[in-house]
PDB file of N, CA and C in Angstrom:
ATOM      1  N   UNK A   1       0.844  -1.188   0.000  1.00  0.00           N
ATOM      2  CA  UNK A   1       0.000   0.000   0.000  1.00  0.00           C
ATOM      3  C   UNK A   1       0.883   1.243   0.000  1.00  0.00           C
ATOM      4  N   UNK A   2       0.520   2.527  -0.980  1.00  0.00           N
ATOM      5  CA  UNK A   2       0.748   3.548  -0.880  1.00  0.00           C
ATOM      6  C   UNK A   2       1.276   3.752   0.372  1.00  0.00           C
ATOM      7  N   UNK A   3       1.831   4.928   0.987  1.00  0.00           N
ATOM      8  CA  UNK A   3       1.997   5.701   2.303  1.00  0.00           C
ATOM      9  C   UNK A   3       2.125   7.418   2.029  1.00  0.00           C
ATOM     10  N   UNK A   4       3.252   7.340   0.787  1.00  0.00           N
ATOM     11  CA  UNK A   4       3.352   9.145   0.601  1.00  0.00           C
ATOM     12  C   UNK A   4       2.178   9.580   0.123  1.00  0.00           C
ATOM     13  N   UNK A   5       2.217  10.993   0.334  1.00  0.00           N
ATOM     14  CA  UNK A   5       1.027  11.619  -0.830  1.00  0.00           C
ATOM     15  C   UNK A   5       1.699  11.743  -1.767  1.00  0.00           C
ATOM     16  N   UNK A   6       2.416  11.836  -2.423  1.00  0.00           N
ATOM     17  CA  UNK A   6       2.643  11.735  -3.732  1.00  0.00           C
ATOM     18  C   UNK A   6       2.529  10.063  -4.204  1.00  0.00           C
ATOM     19  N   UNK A   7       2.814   9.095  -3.768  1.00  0.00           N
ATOM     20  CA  UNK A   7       2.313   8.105  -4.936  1.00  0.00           C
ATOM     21  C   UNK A   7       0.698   7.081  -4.097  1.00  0.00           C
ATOM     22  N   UNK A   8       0.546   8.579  -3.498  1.00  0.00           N
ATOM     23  CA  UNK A   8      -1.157   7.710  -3.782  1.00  0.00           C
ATOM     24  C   UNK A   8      -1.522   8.456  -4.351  1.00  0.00           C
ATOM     25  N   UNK A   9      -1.398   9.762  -4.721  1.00  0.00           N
ATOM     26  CA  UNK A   9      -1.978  10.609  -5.883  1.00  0.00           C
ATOM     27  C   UNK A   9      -1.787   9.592  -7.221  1.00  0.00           C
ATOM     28  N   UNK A  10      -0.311   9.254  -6.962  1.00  0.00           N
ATOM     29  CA  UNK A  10       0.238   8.493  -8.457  1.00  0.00           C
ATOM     30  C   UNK A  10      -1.037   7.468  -8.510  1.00  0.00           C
ATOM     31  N   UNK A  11      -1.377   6.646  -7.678  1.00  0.00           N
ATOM     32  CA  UNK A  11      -2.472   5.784  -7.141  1.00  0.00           C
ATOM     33  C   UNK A  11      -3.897   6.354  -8.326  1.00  0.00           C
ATOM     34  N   UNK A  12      -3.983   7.451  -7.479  1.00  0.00           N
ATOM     35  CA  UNK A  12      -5.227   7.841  -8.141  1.00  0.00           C
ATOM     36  C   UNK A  12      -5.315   8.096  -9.529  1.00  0.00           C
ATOM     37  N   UNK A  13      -3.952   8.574  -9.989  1.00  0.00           N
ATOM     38  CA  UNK A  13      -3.859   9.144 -11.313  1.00  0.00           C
ATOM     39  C   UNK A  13      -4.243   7.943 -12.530  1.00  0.00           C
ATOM     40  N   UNK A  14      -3.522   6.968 -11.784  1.00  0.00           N
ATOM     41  CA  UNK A  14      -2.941   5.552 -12.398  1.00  0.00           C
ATOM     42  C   UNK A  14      -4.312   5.017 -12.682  1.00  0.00           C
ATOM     43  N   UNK A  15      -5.177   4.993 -11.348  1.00  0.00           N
ATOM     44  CA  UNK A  15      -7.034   4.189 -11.685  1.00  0.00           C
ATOM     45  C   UNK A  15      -7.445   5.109 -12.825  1.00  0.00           C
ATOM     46  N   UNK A  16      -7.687   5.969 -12.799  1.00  0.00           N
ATOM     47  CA  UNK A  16      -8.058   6.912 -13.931  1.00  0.00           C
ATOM     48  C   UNK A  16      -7.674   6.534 -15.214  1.00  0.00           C
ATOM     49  N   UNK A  17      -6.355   7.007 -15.552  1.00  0.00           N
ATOM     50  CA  UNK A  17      -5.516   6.607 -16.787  1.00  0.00           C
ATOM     51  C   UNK A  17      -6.178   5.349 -17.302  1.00  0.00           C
ATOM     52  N   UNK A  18      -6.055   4.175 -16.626  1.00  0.00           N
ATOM     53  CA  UNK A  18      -6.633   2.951 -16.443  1.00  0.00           C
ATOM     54  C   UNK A  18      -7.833   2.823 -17.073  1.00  0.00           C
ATOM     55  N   UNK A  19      -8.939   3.712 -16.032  1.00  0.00           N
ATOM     56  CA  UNK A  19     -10.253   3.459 -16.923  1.00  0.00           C
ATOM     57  C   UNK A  19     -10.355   3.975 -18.382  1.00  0.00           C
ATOM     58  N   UNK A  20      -9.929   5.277 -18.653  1.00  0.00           N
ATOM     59  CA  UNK A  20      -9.770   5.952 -19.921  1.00  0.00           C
ATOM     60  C   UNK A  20      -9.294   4.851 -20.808  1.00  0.00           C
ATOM     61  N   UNK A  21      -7.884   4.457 -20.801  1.00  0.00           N
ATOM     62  CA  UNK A  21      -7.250   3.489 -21.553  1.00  0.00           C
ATOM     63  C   UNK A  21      -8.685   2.279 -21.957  1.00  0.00           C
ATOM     64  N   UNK A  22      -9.356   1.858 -20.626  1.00  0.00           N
ATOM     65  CA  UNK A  22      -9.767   0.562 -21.472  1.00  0.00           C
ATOM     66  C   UNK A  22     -11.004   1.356 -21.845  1.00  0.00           C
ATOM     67  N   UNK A  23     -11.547   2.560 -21.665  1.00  0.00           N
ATOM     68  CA  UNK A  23     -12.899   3.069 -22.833  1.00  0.00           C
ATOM     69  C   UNK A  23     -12.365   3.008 -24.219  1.00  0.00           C
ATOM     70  N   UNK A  24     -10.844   3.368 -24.185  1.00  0.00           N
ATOM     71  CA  UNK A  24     -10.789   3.564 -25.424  1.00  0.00           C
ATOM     72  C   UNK A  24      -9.960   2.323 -25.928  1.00  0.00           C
ATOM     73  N   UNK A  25     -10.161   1.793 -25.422  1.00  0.00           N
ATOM     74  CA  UNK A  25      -9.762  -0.053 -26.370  1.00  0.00           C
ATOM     75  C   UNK A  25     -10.781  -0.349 -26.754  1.00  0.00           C
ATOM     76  N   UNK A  26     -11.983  -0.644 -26.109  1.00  0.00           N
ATOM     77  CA  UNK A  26     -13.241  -0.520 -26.628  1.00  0.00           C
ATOM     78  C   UNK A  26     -14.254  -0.136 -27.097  1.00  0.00           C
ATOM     79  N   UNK A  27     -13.629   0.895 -27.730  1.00  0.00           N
ATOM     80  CA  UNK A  27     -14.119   1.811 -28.220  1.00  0.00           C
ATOM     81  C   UNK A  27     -13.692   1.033 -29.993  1.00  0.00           C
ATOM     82  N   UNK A  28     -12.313   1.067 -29.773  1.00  0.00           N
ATOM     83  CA  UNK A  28     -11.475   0.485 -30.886  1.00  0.00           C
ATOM     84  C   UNK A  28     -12.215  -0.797 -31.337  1.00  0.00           C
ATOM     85  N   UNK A  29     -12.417  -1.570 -30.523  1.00  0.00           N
ATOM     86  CA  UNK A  29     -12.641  -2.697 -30.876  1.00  0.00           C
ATOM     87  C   UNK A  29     -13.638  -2.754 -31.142  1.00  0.00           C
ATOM     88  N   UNK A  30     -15.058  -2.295 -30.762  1.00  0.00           N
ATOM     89  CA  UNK A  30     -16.378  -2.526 -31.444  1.00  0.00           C
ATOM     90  C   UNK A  30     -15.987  -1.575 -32.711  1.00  0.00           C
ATOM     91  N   UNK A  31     -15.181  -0.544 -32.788  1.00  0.00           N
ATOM     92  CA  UNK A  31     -15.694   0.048 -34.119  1.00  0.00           C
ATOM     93  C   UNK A  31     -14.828  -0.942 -35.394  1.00  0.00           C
ATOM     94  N   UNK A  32     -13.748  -1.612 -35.160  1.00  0.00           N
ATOM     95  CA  UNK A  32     -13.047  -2.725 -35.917  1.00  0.00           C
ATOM     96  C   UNK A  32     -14.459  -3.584 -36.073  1.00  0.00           C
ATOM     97  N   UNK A  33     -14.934  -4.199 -35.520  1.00  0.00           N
ATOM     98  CA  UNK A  33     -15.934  -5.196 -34.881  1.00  0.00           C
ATOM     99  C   UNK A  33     -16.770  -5.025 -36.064  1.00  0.00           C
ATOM    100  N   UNK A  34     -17.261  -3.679 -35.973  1.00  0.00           N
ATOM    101  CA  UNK A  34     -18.460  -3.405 -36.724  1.00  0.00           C
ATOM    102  C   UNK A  34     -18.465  -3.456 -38.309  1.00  0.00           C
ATOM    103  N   UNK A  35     -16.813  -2.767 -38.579  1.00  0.00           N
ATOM    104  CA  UNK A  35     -16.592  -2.704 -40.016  1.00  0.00           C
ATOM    105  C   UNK A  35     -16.065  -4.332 -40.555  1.00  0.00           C
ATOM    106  N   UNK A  36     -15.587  -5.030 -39.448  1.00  0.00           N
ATOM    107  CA  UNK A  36     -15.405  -6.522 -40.281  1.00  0.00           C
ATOM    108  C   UNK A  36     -16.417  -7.133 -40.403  1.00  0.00           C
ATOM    109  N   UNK A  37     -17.850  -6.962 -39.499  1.00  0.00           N
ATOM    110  CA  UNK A  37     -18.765  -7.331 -39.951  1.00  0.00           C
ATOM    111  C   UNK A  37     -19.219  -6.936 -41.254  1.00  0.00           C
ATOM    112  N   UNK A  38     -19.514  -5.813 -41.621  1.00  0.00           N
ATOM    113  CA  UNK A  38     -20.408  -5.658 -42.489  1.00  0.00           C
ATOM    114  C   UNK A  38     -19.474  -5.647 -44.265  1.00  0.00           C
ATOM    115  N   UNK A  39     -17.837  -5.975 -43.709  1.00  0.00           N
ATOM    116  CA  UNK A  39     -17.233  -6.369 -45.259  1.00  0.00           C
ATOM    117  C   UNK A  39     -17.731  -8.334 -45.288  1.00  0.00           C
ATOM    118  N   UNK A  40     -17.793  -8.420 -43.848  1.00  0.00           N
ATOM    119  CA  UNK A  40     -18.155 -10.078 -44.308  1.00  0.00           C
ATOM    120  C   UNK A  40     -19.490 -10.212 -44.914  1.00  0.00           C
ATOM    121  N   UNK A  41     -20.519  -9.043 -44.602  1.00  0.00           N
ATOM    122  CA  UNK A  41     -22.060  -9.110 -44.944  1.00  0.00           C
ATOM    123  C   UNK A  41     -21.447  -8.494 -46.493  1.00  0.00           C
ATOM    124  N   UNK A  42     -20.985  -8.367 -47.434  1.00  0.00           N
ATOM    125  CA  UNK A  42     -20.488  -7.967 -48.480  1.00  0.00           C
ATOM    126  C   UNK A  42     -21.478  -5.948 -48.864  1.00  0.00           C
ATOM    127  N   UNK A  43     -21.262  -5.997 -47.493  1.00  0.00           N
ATOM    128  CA  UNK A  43     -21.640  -4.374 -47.683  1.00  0.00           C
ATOM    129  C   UNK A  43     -21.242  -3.400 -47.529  1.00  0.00           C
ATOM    130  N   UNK A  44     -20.137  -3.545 -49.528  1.00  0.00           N
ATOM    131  CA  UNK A  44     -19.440  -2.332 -49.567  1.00  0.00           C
ATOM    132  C   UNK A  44     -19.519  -0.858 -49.163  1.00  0.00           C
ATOM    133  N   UNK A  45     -20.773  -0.336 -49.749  1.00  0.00           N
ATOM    134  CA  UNK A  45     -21.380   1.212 -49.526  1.00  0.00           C
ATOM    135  C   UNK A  45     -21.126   1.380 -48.339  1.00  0.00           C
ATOM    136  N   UNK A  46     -21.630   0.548 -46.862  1.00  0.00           N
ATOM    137  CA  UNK A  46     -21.447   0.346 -45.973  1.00  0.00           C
ATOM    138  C   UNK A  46     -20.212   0.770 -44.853  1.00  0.00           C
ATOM    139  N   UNK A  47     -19.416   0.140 -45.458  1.00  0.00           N
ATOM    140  CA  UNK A  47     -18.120  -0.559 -45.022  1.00  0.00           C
ATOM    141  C   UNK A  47     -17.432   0.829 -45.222  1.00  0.00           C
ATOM    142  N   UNK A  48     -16.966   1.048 -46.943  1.00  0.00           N
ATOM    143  CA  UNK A  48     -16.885   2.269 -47.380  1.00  0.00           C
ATOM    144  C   UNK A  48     -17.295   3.776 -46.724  1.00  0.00           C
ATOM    145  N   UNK A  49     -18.557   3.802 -46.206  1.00  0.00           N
ATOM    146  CA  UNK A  49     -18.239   4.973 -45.191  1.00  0.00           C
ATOM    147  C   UNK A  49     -17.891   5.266 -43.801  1.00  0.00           C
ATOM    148  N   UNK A  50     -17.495   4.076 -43.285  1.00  0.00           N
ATOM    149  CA  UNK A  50     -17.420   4.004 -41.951  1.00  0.00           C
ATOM    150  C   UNK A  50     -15.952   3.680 -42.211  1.00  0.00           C
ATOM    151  N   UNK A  51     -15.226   3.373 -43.243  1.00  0.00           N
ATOM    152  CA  UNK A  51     -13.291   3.270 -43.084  1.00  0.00           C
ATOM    153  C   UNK A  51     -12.823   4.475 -42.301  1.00  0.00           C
ATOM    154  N   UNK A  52     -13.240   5.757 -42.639  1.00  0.00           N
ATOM    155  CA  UNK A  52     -12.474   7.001 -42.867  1.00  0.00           C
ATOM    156  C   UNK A  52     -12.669   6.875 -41.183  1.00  0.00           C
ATOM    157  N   UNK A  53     -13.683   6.708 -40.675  1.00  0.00           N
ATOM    158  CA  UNK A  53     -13.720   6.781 -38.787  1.00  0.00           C
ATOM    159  C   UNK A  53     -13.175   5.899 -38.316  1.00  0.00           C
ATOM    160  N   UNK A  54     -12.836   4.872 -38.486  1.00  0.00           N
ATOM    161  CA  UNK A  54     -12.113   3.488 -38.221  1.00  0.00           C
ATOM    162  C   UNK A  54     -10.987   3.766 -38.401  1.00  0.00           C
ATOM    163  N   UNK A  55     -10.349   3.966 -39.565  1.00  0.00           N
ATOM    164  CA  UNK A  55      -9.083   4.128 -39.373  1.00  0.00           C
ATOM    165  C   UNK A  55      -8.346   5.495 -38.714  1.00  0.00           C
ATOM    166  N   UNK A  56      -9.622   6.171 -38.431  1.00  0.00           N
ATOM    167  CA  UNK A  56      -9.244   7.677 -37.909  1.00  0.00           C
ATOM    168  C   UNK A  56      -9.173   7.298 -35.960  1.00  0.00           C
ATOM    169  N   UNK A  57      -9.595   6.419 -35.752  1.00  0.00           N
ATOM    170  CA  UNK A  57      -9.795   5.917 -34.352  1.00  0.00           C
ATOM    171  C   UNK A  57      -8.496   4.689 -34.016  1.00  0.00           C
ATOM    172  N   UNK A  58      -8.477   4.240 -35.273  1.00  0.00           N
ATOM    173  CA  UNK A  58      -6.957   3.352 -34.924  1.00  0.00           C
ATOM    174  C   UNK A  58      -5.772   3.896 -34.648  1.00  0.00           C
ATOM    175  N   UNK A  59      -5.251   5.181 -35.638  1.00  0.00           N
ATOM    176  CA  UNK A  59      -4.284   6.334 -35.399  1.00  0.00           C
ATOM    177  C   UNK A  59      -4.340   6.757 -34.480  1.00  0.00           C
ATOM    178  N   UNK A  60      -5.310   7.255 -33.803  1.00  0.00           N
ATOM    179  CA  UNK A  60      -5.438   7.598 -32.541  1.00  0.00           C
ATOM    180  C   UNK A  60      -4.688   6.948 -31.344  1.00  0.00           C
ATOM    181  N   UNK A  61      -5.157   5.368 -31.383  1.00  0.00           N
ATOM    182  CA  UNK A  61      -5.494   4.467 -31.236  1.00  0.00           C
ATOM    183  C   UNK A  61      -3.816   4.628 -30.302  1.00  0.00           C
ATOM    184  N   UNK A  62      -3.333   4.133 -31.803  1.00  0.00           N
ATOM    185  CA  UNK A  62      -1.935   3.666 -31.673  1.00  0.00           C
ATOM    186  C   UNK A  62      -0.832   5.295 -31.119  1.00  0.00           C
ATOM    187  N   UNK A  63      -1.361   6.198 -31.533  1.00  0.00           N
ATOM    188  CA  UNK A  63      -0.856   7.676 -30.711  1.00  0.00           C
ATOM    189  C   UNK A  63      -1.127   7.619 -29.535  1.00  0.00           C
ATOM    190  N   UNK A  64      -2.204   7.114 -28.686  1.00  0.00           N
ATOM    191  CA  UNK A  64      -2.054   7.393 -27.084  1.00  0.00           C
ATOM    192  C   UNK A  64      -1.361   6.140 -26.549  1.00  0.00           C
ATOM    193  N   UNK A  65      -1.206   5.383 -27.397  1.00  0.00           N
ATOM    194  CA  UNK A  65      -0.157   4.095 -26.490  1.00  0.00           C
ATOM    195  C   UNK A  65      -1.202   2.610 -26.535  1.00  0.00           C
ATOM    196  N   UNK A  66      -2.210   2.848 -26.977  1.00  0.00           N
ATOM    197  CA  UNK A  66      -3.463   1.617 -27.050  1.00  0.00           C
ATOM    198  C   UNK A  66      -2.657   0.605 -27.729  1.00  0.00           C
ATOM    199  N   UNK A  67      -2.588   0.703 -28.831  1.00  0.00           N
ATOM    200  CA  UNK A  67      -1.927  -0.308 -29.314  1.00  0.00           C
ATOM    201  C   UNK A  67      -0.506   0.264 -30.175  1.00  0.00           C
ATOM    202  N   UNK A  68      -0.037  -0.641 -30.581  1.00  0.00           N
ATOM    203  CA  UNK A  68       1.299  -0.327 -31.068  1.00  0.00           C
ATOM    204  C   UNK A  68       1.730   0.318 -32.704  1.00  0.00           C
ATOM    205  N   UNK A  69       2.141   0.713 -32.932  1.00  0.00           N
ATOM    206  CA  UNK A  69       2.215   1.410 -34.123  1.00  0.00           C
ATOM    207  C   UNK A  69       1.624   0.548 -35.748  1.00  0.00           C
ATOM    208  N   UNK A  70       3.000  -0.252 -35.407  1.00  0.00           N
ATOM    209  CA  UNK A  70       2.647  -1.827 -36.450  1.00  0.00           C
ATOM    210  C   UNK A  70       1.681  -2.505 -36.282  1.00  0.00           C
ATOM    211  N   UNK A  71       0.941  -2.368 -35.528  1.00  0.00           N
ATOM    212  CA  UNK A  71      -0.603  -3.135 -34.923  1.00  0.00           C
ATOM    213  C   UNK A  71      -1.600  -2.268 -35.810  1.00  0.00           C
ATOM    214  N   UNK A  72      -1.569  -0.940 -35.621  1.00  0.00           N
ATOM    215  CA  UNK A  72      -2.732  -0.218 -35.942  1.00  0.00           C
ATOM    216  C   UNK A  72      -2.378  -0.201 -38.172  1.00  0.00           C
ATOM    217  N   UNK A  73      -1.214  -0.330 -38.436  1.00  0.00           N
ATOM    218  CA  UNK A  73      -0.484  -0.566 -39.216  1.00  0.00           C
ATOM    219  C   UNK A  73      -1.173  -1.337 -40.212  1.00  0.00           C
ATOM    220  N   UNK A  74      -0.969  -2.541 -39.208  1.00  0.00           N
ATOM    221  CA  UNK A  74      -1.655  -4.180 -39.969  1.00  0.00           C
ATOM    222  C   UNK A  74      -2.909  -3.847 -39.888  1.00  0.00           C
ATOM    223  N   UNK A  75      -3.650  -3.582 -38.993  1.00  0.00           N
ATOM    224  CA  UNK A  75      -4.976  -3.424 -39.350  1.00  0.00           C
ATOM    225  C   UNK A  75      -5.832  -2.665 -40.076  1.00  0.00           C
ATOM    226  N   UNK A  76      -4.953  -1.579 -40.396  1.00  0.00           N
ATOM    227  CA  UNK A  76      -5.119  -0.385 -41.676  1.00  0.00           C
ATOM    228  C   UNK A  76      -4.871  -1.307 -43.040  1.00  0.00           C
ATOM    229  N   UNK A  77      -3.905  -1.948 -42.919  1.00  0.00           N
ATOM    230  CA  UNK A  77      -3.858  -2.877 -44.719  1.00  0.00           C
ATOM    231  C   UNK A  77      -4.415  -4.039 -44.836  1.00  0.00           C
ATOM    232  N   UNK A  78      -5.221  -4.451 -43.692  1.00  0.00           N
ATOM    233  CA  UNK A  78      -6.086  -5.768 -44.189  1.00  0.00           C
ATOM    234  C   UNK A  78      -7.086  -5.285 -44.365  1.00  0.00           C
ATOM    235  N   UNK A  79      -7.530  -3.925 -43.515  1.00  0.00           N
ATOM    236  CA  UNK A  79      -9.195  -3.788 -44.081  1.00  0.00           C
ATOM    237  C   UNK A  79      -8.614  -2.894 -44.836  1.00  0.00           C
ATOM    238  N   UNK A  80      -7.983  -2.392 -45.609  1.00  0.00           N
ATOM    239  CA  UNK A  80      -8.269  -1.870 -46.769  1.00  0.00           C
ATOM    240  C   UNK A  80      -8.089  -3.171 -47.984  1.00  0.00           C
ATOM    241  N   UNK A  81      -7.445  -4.555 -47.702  1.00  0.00           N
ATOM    242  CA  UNK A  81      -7.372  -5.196 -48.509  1.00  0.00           C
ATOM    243  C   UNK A  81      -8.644  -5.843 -49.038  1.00  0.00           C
ATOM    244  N   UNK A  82      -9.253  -6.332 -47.675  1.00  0.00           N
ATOM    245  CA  UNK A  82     -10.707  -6.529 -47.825  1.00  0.00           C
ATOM    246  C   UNK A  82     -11.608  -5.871 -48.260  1.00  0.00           C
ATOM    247  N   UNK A  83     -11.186  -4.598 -48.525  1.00  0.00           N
ATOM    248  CA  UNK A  83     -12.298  -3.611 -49.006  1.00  0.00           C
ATOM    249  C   UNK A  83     -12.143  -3.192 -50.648  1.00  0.00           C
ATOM    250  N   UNK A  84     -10.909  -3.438 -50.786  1.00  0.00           N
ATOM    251  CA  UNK A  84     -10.688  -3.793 -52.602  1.00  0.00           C
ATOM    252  C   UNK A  84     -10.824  -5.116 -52.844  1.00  0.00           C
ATOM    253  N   UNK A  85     -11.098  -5.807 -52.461  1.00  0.00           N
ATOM    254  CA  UNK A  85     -11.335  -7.096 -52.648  1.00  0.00           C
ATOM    255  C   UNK A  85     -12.979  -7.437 -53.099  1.00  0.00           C
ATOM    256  N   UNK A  86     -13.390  -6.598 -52.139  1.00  0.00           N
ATOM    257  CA  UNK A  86     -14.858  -6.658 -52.002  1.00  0.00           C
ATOM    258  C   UNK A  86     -15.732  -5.633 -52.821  1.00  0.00           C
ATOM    259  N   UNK A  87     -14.920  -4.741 -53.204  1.00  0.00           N
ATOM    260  CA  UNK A  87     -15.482  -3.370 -54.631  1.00  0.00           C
ATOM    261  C   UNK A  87     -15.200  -4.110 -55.748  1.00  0.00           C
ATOM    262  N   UNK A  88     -13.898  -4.846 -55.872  1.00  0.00           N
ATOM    263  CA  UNK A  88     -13.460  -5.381 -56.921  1.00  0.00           C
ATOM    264  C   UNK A  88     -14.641  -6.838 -57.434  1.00  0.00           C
ATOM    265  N   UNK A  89     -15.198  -7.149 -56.817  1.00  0.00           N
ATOM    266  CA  UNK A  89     -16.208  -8.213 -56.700  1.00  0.00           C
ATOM    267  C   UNK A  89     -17.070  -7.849 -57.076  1.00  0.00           C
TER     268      UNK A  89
END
């Protein structure tokens, strides 16, 4: 257990940080969630307008420390692969 005031502040700072961090993992992840669904439902139009927020939430994503650079990376070139894949169809 804590004892100074300074690292039970750190304490407090840390639960916080904490909750923020996992709103915004899940935040990430249903909006991934949502767009791999609807390239598997083959609904380009769909899919197509919801990239530009998806991948605008992964950058993010990977800028506050959520996930890792090359993570948000890979997941930027598979759904765009899937998504020429699926116009191209």
């Amino acid at each position: 257990m804590a004892n100074t005031v300074s690292s039970l502040k750190r304490v407090r700072i840390t639960e916080g940080r904490t909750e923020v961090n996992r709103i915004r993992r899940t935040r990430l992840r249903h909006q991934i969630r949502s767009l791999r669904r609807l390239l598997e439902a083959k609904d380009a139009k769909s899919a197509t307008a919801i990239v530009p927020k998806t991948f605008s939430l992964i950058d993010r994503s990977a800028k506050w420390g959520i996930i890792k650079k090359n993570t948000a990376a890979r997941y930027k070139s598979r759904i765009t692969l899937r998504l020429r894949k699926l116009a191209a169809a």
